[in-house]
N, C-alpha and C. Protein backbone atom coordinates (compact mmCIF):
# COMPACT_ATOMS: atom_id res chain seq x y z
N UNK A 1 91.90 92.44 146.52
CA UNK A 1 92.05 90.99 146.59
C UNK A 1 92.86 90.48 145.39
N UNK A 2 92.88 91.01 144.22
CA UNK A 2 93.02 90.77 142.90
C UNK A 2 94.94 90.76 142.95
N UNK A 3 95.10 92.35 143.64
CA UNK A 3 96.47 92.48 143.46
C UNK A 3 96.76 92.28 144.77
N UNK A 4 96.71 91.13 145.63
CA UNK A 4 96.96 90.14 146.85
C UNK A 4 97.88 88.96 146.16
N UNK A 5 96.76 88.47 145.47
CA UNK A 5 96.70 87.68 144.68
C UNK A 5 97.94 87.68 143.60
N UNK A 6 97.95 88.71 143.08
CA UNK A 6 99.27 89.01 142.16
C UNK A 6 100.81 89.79 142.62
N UNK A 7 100.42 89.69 144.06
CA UNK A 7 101.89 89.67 145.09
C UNK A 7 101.97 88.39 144.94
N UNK A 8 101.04 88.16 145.42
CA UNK A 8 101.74 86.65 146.28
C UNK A 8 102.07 85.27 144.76
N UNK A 9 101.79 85.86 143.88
CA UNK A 9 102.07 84.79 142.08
C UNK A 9 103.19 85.48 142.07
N UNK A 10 104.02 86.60 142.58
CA UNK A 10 105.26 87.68 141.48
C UNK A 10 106.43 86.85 142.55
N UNK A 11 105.84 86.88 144.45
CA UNK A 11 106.26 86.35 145.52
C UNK A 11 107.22 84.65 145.03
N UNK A 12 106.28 84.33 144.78
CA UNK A 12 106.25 82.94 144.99
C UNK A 12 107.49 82.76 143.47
N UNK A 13 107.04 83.33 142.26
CA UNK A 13 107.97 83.40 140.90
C UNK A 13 109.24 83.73 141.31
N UNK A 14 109.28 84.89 142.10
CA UNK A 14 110.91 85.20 142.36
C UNK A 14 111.25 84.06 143.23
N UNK A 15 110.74 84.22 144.21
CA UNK A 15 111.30 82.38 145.18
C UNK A 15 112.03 81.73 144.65
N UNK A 16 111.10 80.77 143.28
CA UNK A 16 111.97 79.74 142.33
C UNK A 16 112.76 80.32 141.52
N UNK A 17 112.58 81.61 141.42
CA UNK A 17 114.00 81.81 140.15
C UNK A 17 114.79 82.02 140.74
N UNK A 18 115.15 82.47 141.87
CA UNK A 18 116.32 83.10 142.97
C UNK A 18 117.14 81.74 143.39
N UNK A 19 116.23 80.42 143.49
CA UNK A 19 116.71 79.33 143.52
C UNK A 19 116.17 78.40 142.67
N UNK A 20 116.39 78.61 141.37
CA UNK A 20 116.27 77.50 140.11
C UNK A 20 117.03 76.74 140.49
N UNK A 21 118.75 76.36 140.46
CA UNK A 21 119.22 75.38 140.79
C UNK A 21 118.93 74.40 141.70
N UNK A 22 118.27 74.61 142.61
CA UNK A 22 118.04 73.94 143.92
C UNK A 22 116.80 72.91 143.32
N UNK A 23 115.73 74.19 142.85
CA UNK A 23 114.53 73.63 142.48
C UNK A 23 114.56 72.41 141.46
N UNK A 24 115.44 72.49 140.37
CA UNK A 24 115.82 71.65 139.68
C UNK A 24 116.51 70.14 140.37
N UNK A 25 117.28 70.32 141.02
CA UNK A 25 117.69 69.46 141.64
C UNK A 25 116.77 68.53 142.65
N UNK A 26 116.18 68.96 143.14
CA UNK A 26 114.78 68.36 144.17
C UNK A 26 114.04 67.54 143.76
N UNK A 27 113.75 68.60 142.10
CA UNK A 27 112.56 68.11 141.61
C UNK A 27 112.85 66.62 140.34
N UNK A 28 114.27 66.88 140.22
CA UNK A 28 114.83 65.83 139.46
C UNK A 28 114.97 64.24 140.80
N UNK A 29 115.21 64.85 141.62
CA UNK A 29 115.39 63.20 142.96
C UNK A 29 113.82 63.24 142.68
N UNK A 30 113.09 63.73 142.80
CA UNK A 30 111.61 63.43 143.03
C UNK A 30 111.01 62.70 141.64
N UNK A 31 111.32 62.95 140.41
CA UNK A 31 111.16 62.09 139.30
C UNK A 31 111.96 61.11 139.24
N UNK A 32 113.30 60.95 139.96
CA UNK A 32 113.72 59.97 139.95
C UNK A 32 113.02 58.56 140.71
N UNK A 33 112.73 59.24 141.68
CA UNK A 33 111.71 58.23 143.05
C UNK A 33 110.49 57.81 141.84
N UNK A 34 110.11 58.36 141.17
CA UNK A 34 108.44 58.03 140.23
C UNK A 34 109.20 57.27 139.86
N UNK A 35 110.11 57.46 138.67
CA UNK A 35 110.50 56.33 137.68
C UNK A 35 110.88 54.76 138.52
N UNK A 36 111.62 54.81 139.97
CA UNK A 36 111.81 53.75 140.27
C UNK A 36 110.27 53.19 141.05
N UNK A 37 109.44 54.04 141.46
CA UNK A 37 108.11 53.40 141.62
C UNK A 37 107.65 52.46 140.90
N UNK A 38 107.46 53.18 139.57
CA UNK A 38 106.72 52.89 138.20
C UNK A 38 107.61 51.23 137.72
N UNK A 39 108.95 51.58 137.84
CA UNK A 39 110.00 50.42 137.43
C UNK A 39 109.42 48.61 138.75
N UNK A 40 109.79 49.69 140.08
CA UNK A 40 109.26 48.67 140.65
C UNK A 40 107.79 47.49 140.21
N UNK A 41 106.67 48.52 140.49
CA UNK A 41 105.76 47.56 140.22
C UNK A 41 105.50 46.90 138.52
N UNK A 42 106.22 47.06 137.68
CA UNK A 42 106.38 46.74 136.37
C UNK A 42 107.18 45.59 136.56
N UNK A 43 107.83 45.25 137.56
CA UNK A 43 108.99 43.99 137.95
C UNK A 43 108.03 43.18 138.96
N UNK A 44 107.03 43.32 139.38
CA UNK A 44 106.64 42.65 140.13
C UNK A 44 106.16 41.45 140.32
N UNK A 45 106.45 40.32 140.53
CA UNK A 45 105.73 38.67 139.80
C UNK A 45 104.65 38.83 140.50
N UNK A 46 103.75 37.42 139.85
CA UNK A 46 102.38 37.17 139.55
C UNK A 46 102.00 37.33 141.31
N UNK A 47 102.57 36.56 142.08
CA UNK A 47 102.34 36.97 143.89
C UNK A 47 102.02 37.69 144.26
N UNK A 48 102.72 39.06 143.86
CA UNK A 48 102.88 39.70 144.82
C UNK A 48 102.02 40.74 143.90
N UNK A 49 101.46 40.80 142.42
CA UNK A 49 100.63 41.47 141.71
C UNK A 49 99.18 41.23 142.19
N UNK A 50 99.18 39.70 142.85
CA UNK A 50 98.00 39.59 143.32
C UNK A 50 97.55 39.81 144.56
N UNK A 51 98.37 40.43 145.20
CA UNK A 51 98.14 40.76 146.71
C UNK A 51 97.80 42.60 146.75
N UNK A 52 98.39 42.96 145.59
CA UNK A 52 98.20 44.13 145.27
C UNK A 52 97.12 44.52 145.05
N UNK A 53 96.78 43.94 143.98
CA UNK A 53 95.28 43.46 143.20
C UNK A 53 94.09 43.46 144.92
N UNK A 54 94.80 42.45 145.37
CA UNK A 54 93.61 42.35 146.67
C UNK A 54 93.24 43.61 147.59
N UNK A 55 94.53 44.02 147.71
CA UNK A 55 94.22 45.24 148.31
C UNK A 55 93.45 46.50 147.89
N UNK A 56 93.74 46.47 146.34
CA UNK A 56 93.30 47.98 145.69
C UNK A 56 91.59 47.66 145.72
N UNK A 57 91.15 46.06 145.58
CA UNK A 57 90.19 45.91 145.47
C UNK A 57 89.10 45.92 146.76
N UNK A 58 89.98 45.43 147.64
CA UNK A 58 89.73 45.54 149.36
C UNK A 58 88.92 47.55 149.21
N UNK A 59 90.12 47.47 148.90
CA UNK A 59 89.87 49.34 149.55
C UNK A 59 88.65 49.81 148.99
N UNK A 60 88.74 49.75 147.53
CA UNK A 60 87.14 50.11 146.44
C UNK A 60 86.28 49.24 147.06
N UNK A 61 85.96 48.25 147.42
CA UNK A 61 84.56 47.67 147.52
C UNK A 61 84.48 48.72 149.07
N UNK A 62 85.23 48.67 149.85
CA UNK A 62 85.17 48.72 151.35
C UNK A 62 84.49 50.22 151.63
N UNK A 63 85.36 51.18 150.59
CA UNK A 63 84.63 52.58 150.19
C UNK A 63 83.36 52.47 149.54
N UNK A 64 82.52 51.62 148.62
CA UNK A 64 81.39 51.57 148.33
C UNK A 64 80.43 51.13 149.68
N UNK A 65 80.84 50.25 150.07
CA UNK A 65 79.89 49.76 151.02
C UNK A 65 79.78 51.02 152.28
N UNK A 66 81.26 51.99 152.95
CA UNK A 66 80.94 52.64 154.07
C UNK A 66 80.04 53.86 153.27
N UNK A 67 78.65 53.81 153.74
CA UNK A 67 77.93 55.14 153.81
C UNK A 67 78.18 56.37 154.43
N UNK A 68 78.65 56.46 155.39
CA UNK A 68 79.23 57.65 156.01
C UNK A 68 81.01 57.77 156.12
N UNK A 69 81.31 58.50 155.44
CA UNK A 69 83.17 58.64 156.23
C UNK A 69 83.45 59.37 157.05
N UNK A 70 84.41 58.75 158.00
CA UNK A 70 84.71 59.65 158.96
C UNK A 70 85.71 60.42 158.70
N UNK A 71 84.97 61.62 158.10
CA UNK A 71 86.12 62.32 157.64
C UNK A 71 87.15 63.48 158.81
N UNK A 72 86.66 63.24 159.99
CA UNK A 72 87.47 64.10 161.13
C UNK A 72 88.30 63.23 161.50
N UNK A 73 88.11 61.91 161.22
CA UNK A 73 89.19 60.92 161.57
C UNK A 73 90.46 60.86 160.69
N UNK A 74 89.55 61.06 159.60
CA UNK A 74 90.78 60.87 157.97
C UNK A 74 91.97 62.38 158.28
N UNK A 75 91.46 63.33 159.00
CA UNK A 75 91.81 64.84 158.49
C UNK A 75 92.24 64.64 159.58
N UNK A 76 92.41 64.11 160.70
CA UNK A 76 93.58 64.06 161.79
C UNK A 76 94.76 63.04 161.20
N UNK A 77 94.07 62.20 160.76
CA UNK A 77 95.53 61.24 159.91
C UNK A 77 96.23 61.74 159.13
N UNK A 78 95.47 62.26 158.31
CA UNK A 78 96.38 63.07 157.17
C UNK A 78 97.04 64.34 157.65
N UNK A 79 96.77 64.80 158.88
CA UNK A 79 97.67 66.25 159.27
C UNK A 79 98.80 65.40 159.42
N UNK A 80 98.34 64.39 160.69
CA UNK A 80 99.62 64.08 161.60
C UNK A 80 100.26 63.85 160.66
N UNK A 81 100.24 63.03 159.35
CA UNK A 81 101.08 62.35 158.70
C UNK A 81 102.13 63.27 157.87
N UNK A 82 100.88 64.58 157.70
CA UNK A 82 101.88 65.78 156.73
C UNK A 82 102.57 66.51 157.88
N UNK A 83 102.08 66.68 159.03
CA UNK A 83 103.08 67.18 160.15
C UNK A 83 104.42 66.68 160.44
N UNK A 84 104.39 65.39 160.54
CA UNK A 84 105.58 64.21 161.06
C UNK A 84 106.37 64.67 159.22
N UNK A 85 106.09 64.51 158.24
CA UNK A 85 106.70 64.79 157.07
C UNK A 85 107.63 66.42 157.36
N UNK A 86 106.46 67.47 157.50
CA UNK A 86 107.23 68.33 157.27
C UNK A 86 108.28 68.65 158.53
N UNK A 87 107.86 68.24 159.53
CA UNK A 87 108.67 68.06 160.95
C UNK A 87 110.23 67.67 160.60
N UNK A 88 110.40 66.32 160.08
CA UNK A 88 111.58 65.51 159.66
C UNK A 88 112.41 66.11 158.83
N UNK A 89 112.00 66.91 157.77
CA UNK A 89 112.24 67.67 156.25
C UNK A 89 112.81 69.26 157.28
N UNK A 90 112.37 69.42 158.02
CA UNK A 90 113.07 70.67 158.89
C UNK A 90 113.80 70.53 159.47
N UNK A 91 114.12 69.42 160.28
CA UNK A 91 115.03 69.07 161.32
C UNK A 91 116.14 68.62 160.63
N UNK A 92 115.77 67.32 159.66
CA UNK A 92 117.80 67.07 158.86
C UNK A 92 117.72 68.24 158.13
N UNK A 93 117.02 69.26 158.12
CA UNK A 93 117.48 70.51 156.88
C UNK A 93 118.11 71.82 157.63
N UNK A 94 118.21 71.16 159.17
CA UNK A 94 118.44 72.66 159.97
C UNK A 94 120.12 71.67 160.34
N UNK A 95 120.52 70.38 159.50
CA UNK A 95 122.05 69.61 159.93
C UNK A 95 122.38 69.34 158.56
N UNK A 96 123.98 69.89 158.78
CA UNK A 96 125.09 69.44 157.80
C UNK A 96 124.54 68.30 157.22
N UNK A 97 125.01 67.39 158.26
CA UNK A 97 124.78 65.63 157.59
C UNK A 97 123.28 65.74 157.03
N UNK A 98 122.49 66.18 157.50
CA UNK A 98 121.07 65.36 157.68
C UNK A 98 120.54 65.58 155.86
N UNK A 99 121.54 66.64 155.35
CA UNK A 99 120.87 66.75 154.06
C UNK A 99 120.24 65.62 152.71
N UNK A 100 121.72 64.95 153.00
CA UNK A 100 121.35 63.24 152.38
C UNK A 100 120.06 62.57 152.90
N UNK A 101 119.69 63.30 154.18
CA UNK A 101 118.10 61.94 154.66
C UNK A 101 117.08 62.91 153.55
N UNK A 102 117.45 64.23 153.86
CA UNK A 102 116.42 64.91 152.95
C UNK A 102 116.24 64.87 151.09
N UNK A 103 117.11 64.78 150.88
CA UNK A 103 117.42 63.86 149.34
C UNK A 103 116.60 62.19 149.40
N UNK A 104 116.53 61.89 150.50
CA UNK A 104 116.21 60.35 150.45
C UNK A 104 114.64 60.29 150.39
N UNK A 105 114.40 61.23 150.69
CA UNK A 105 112.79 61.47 151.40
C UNK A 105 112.15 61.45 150.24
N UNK A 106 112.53 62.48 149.54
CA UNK A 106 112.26 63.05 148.25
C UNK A 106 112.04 61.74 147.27
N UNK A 107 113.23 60.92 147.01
CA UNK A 107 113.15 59.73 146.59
C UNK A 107 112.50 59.24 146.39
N UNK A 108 112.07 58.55 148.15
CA UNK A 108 110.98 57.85 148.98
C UNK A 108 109.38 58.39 148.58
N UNK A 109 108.97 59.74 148.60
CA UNK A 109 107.56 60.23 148.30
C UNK A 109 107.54 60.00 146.92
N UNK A 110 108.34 60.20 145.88
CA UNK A 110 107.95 60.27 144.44
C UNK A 110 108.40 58.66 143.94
N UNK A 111 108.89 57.91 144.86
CA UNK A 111 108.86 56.23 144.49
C UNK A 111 107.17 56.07 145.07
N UNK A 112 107.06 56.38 146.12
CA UNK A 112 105.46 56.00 146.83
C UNK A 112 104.20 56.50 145.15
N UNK A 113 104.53 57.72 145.01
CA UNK A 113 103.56 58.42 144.06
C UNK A 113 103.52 57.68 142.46
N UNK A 114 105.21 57.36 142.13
CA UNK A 114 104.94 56.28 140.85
C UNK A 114 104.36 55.57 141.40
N UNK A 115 104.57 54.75 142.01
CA UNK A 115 104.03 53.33 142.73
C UNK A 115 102.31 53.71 142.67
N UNK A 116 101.87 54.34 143.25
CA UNK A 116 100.32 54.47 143.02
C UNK A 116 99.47 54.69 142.12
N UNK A 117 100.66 55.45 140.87
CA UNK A 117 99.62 55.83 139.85
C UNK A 117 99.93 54.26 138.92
N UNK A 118 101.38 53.77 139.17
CA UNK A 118 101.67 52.58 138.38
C UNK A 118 100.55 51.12 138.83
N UNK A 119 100.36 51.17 140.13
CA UNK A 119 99.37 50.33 140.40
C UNK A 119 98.16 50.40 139.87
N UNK A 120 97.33 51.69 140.09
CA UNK A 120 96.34 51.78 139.68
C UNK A 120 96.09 51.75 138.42
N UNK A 121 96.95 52.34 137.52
CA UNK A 121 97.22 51.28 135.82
C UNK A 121 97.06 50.08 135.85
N UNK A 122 97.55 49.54 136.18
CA UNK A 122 97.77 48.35 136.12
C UNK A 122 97.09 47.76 136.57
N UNK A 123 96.27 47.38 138.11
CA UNK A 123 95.56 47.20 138.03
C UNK A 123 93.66 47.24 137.33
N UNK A 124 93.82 48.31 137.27
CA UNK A 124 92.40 48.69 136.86
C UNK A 124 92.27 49.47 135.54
N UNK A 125 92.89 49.03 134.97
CA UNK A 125 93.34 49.70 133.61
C UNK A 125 93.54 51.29 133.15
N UNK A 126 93.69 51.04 131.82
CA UNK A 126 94.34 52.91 132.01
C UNK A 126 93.37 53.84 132.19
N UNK A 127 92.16 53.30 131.56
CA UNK A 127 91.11 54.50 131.42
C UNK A 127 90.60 55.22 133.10
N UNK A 128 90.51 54.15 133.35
CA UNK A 128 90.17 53.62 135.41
C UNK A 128 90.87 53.79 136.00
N UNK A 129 92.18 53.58 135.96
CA UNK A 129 93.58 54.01 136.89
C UNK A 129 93.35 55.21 136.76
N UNK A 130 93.10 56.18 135.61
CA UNK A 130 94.33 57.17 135.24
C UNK A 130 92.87 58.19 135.94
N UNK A 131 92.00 57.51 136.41
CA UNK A 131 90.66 58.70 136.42
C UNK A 131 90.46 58.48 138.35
N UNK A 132 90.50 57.12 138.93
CA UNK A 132 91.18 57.06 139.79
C UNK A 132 92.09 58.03 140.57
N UNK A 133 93.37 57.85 139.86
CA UNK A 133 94.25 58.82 140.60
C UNK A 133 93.94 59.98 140.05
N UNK A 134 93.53 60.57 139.40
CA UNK A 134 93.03 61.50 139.29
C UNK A 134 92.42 62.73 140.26
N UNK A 135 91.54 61.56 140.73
CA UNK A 135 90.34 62.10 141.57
C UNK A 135 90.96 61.60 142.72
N UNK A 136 91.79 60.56 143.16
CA UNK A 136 92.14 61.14 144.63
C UNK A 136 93.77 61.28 145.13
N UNK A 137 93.95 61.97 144.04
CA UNK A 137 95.37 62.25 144.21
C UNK A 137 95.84 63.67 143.45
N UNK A 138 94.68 64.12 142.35
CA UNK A 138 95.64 65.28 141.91
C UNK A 138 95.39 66.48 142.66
N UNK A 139 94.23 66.73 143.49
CA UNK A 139 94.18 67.97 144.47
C UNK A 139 95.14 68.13 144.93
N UNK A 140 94.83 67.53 146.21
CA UNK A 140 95.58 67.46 147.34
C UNK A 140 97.23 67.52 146.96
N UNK A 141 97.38 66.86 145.77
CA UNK A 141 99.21 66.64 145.26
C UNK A 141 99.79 68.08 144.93
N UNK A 142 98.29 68.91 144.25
CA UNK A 142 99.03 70.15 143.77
C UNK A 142 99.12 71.07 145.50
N UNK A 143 99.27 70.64 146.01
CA UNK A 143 99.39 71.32 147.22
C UNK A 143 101.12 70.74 147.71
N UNK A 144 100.40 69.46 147.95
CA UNK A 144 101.23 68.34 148.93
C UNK A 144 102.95 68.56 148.22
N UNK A 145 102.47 68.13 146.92
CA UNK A 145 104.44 68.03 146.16
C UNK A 145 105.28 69.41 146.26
N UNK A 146 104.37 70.37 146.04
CA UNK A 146 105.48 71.83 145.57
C UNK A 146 105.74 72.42 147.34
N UNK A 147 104.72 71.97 148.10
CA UNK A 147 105.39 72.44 149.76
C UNK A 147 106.56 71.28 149.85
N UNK A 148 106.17 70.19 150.04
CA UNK A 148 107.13 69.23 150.02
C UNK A 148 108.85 69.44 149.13
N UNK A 149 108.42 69.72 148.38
CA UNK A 149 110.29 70.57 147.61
C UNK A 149 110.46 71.58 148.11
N UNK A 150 109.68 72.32 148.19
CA UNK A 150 110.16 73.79 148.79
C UNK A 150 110.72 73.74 149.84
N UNK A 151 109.57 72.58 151.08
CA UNK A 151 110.96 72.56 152.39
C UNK A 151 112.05 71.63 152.33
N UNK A 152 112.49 70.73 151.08
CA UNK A 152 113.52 70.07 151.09
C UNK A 152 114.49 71.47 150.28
N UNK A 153 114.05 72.50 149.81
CA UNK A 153 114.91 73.43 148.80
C UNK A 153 115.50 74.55 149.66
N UNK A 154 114.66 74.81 150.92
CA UNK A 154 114.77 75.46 152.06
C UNK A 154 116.02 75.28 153.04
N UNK A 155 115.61 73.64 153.49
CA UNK A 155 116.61 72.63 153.77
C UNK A 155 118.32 73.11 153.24
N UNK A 156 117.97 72.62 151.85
CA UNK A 156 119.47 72.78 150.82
C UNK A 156 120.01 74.08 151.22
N UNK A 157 119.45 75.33 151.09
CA UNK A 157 119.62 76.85 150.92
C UNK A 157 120.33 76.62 152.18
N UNK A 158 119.57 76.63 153.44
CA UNK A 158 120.18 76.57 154.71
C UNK A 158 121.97 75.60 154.79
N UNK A 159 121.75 74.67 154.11
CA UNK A 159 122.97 73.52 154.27
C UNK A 159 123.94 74.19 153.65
N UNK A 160 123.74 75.22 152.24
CA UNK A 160 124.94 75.80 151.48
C UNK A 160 125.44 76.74 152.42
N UNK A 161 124.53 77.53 153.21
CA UNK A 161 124.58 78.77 153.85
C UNK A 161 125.48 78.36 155.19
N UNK A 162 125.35 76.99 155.69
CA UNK A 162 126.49 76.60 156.60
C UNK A 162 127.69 76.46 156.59
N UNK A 163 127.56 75.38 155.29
CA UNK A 163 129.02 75.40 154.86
C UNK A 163 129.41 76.71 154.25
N UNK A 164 129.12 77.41 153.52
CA UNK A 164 129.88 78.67 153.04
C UNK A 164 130.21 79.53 154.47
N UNK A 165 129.42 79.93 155.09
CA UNK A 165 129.38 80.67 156.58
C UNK A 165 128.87 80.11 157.68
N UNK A 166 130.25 79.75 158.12
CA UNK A 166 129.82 79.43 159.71
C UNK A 166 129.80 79.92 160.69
N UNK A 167 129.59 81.28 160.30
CA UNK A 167 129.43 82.18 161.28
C UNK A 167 128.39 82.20 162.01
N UNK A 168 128.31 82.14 163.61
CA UNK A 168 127.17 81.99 164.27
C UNK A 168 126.37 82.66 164.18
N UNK A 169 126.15 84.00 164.42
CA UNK A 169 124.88 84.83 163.87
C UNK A 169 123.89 84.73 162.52
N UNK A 170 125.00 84.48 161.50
CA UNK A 170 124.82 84.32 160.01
C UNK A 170 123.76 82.87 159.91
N UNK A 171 124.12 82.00 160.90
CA UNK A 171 123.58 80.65 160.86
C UNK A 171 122.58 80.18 161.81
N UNK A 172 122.27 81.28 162.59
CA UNK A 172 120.99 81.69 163.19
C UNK A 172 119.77 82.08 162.69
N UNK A 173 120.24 83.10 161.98
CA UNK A 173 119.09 83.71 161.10
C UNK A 173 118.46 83.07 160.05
N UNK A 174 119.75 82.12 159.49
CA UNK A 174 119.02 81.44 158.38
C UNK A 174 118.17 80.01 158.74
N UNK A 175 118.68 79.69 160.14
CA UNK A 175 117.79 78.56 161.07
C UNK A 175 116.45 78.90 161.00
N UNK A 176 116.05 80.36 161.33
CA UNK A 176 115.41 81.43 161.62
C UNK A 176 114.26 81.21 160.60
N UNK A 177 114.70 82.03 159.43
CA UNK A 177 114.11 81.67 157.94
C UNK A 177 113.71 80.47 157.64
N UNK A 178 114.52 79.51 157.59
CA UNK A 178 114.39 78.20 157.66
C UNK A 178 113.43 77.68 157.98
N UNK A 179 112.88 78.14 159.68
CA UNK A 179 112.10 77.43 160.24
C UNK A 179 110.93 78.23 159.86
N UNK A 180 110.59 79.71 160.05
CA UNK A 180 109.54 80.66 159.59
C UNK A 180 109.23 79.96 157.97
N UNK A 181 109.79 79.55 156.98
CA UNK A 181 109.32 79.18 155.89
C UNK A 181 108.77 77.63 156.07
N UNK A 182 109.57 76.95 156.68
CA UNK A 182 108.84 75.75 156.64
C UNK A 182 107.53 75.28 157.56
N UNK A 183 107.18 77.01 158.46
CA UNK A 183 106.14 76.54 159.00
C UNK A 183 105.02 77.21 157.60
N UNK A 184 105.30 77.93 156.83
CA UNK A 184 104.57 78.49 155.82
C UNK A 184 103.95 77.43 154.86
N UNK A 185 105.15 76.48 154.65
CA UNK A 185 104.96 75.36 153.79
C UNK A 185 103.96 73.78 154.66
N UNK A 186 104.07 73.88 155.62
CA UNK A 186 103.18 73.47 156.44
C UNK A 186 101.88 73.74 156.55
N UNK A 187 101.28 75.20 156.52
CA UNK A 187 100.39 75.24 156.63
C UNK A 187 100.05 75.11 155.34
N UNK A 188 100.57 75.07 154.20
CA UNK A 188 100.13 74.53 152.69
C UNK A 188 99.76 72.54 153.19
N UNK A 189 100.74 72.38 153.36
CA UNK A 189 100.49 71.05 153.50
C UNK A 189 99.34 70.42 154.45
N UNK A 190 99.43 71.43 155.40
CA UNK A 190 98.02 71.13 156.12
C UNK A 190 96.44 71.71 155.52
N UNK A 191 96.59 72.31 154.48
CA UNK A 191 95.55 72.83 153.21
C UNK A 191 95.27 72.05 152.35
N UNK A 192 96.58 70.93 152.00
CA UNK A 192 96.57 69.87 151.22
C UNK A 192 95.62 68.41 151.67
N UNK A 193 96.01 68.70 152.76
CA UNK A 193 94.79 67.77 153.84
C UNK A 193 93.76 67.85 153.32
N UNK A 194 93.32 69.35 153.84
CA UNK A 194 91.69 69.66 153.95
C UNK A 194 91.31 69.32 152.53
N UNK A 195 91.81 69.42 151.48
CA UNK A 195 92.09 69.11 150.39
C UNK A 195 91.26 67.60 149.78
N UNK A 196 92.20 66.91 150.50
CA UNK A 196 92.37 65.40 150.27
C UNK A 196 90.85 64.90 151.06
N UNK A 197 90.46 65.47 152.38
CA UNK A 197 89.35 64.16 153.27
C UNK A 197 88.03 65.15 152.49
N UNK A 198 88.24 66.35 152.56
CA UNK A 198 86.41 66.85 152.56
C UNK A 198 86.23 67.26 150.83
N UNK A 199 87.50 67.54 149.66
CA UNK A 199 87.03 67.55 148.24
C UNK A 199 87.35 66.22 147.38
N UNK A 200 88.73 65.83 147.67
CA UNK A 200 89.42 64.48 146.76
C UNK A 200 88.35 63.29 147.30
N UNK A 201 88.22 63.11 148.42
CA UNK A 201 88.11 61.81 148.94
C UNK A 201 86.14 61.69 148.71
N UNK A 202 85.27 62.68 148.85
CA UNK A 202 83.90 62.88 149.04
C UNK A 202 83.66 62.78 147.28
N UNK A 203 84.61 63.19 146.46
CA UNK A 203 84.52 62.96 145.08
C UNK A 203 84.44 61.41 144.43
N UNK A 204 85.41 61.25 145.55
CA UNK A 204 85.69 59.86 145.12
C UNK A 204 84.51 58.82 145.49
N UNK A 205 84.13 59.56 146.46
CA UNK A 205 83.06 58.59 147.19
C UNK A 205 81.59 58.63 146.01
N UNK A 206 81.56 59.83 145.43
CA UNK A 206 80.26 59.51 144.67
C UNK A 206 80.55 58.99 144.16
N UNK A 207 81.57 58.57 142.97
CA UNK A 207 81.79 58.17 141.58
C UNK A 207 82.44 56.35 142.18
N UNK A 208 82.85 56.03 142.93
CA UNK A 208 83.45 54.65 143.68
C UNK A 208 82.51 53.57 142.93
N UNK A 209 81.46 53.73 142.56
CA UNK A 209 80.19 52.64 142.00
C UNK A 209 80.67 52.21 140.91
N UNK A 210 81.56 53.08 140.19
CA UNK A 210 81.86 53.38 138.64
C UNK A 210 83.29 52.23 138.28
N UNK A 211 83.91 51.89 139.57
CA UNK A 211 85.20 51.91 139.49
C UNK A 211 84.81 50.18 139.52
């Protein structure tokens, strides 16, 4: 089990070094998306801080008061939602053009992720925000973010591999790969789930009194 375990750490190391450039690049749009999260709600006037405010507070009381969660409900939402993600992230990554939507995505998730940890600062201060997202966001994330680059890095690999060779066979196989890895990264992301409704979210639920 031990040296399973230390394939699949040597596996996964060569992966990113074989494509550092890529990885770098992904992971730089993806800090870029935080910083404009973080920028956004730091610009936000008193309105629209307070509608924010209503909501974050909506959600905490609403989680104290439900005694039971339905957590088979939550864990079908959260597949579909990581399904439809990694679905989209395969399809513009298996097209020339589509690579720019996959750059955008990237954007889009790490603007969403500043945005949440910047809210929850802000609203509920640092000690409370930062323990907050903590608890229902850093599981599930160490799952959710590194599948999430990998099939936008997958994506890229495939897009260089077109344009350099357009040879039909050549651009089969790597469709091939393509798709065999991003169902790999899928089933991470669907781990990231299980992740999020039955450890992040049941955590959250004891400690919610606190908040």
């Amino acid at each position: 089990m031990k040296e399973k375990g230390l394939r699949v750490k040597e596996t996964i190391k060569q992966h990113i070094m074989n494509n550092k450039k890529e990885y770098i690049i992904v992971t730089l749009l993806f800090i870029i998306g935080i910083f404009l999260g973080v920028f956004f709600v730091n610009n936000l006037d008193e309105i629209q801080k307070n509608e924010v405010q209503e909501y974050l507070n909506n959600f905490v009381e609403k989680m104290k008061q439900t005694e039971n969660l339905d957590n088979i409900s939550l864990l079908k939402t959260s597949i579909v939602q990581n399904v439809v993600l990694a679905v989209i992230i395969w399809f513009f990554g298996t097209t020339v053009i589509g690579i720019p939507v996959v750059f955008g995505i990237l954007i889009f998730r790490g603007f969403c992720f500043g945005y949440t940890i910047s809210v929850c600062v802000t609203i509920m201060g640092m000690s409370k925000g930062l323990a907050f997202v903590l608890i229902n966001l850093l599981l599930p994330s160490l799952l959710l973010i590194p599948a999430t680059l990998a099939l936008a890095v997958s994506g890229f690999k495939l897009y260089k591999s077109i344009v350099k060779d357009s040879g039909k066979e050549n651009v089969k196989m790597e469709i091939i790969r393509h798709t065999v890895f991003s169902l790999i990264m899928l089933a991470t992301m669907i781990g990231a789930s299980l992740v999020d409704v039955f450890i992040s979210t049941n955590i959250l639920k004891l400690v919610i009194k606190y908040f």
